[in-house]
Protein backbone atom coordinates (compact mmCIF):
# COMPACT_ATOMS: atom_id res chain seq x y z
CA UNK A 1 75.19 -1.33 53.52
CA UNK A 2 73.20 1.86 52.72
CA UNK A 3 74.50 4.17 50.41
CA UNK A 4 73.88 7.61 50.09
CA UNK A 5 73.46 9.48 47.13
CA UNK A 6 74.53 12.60 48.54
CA UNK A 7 78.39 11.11 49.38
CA UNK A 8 78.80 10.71 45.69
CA UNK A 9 78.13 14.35 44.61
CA UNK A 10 80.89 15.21 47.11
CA UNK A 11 83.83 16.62 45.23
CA UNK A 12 87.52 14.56 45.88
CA UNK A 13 88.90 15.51 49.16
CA UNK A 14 91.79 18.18 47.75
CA UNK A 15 94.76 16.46 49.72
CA UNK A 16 94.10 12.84 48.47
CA UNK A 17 93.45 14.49 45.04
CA UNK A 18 97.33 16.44 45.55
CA UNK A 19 98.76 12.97 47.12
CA UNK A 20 97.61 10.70 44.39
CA UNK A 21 99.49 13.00 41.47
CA UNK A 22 102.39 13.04 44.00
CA UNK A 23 102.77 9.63 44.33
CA UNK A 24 101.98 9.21 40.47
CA UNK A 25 105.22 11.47 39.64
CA UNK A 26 107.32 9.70 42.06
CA UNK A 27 106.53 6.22 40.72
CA UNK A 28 107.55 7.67 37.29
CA UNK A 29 111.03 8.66 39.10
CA UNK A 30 110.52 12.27 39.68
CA UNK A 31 112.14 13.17 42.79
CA UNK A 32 109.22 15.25 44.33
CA UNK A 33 110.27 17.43 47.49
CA UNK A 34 107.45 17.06 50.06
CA UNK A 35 105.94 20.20 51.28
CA UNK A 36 102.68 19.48 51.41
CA UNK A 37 100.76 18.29 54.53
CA UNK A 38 103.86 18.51 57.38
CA UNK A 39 104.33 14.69 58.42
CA UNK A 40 107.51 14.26 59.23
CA UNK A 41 110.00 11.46 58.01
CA UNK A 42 112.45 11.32 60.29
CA UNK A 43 112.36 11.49 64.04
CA UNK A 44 112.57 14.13 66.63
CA UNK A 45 116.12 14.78 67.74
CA UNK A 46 116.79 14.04 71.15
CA UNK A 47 118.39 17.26 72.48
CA UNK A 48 114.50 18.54 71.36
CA UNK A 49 112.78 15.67 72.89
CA UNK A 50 114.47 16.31 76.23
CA UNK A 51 113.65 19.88 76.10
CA UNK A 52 110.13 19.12 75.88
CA UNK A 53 109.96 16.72 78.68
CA UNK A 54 111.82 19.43 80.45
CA UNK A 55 108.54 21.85 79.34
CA UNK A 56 106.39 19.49 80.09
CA UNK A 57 107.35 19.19 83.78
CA UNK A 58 106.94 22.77 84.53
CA UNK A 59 103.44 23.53 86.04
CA UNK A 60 103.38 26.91 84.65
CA UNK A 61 103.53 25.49 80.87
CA UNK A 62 100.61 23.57 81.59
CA UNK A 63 97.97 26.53 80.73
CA UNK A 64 96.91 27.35 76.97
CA UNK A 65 98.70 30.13 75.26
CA UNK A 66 97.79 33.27 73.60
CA UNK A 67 95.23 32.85 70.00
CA UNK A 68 98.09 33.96 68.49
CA UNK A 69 100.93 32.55 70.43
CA UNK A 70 103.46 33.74 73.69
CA UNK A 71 105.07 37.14 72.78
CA UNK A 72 108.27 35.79 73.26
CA UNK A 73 107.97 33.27 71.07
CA UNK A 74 106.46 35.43 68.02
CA UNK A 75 109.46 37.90 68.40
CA UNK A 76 112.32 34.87 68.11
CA UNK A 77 110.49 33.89 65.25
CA UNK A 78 110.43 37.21 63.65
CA UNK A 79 113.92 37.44 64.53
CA UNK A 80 114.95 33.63 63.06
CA UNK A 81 113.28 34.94 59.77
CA UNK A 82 115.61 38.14 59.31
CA UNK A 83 118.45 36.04 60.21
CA UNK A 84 118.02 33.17 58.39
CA UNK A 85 116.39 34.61 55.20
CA UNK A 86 117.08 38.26 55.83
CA UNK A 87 112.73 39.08 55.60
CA UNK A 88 110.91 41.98 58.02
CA UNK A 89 108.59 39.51 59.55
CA UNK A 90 106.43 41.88 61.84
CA UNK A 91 105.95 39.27 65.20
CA UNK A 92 102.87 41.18 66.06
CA UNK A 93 101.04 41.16 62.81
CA UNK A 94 102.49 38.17 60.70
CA UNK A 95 103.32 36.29 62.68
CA UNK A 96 101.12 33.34 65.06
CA UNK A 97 102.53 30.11 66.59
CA UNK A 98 100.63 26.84 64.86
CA UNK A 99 100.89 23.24 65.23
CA UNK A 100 104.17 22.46 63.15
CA UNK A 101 106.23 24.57 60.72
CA UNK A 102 104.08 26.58 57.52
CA UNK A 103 104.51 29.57 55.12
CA UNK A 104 101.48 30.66 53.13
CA UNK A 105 102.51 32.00 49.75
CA UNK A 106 100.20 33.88 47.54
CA UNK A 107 99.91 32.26 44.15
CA UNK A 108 101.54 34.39 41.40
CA UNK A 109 99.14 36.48 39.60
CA UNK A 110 99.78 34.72 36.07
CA UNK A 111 98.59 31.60 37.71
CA UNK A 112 95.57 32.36 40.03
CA UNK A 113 92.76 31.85 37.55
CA UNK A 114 94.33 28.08 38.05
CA UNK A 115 92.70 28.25 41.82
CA UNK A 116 95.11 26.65 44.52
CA UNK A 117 94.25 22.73 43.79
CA UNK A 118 95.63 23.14 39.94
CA UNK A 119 98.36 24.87 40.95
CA UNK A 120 99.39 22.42 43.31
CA UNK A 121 99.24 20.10 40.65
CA UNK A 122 101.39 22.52 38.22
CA UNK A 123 103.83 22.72 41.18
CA UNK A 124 104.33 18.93 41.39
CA UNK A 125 104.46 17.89 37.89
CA UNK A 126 106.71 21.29 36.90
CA UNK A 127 108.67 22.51 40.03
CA UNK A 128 108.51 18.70 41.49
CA UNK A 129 107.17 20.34 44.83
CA UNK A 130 104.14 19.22 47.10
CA UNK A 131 101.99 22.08 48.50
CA UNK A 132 99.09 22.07 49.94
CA UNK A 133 96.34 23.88 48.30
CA UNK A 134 95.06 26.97 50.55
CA UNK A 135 91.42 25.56 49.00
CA UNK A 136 91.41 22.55 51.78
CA UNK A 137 91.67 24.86 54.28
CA UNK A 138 88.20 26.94 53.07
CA UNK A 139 87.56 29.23 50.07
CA UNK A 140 89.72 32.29 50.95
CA UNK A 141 92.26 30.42 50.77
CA UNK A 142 91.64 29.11 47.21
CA UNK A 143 94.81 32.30 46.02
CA UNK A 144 96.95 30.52 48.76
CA UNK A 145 99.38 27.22 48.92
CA UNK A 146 100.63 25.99 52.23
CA UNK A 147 104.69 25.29 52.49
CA UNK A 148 105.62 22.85 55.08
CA UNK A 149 108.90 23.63 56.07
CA UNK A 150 109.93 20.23 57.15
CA UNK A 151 112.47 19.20 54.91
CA UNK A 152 116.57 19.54 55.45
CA UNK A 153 118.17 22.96 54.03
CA UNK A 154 119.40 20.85 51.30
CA UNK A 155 115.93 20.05 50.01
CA UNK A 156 114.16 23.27 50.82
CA UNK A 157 117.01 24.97 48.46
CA UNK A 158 115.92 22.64 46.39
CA UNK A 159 112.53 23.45 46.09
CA UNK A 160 113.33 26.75 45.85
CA UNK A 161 115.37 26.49 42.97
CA UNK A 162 112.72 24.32 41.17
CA UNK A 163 109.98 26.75 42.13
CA UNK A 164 112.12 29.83 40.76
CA UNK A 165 112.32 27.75 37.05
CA UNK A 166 108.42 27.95 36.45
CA UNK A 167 108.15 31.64 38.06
């Protein structure tokens, strides 16, 4: 097999480099809430499933959406967010419909020299939460982490609480 010297200047891929000290802290027993990359643990509950095969039958669903997302669908989201969290979510400016369920926080200013990888890394070992770093997804995003919002209510207060201790 060739091997090329250029693949071993490559710096670690940032997620595997975020999932390694993950998976480090949870073999040492740290219960580590998993916000990091979105896969889900559990499975889809039905009443959603069904809804979707409902969708899915519908000729009229079968063109692309909006950049941004349907209208419709921006404004219940705004909406969920003042309800749930009470937070002025503007649906036409901060708002856009992605594959799964993310928030983008800003890193605090005390810690943004650390760049988005160490902080992930400070987040996991001190606020036993998994982010992703904003780095992985291009270098504006390096003052950025990426919540998941996957987990139960349970866990996501949680992670809040933990994240509140080191802030």
């Amino acid at each position: 097999m060739t091997r090329f010297a250029r693949l071993d200047r490559l710096p670690p891929y940032v997620f595997a480099t975020v999932n390694q000290i993950k998976m480090e802290a949870r073999h040492q027993g740290k219960d580590i809430i998993d916000m990091g990359m979105g896969n889900p643990d559990l499975g889809t509950p039905p009443h959603i499933v069904a809804k979707l095969i409902e969708a899915a039958q519908k000729s009229h669903n079968h063109r692309y959406s909006a950049s941004m997302g349907i209208t419709k669908l921006r404004g219940a989201i705004s909406n969920w967010y003042k309800r749930r969290f009470d937070v002025d979510v503007n649906p036409d400016t901060e708002t856009i419909v992605t594959i799964g369920v993310y928030v983008w926080g800003k890193i605090p200013d005390k810690y943004v020299k650390l760049g988005s990888v160490e902080f992930a890394k400070f987040m996991i070992h001190h606020a036993h939460v998994a982010v992703s770093p904003g780095l992985g997804f291009g270098e504006y995003g390096d003052e950025y982490v990426r919540f998941a919002l996957i987990e139960n209510n349970m866990r996501i207060n949680q992670a809040v609480r933990g994240i509140k201790k080191i802030l």
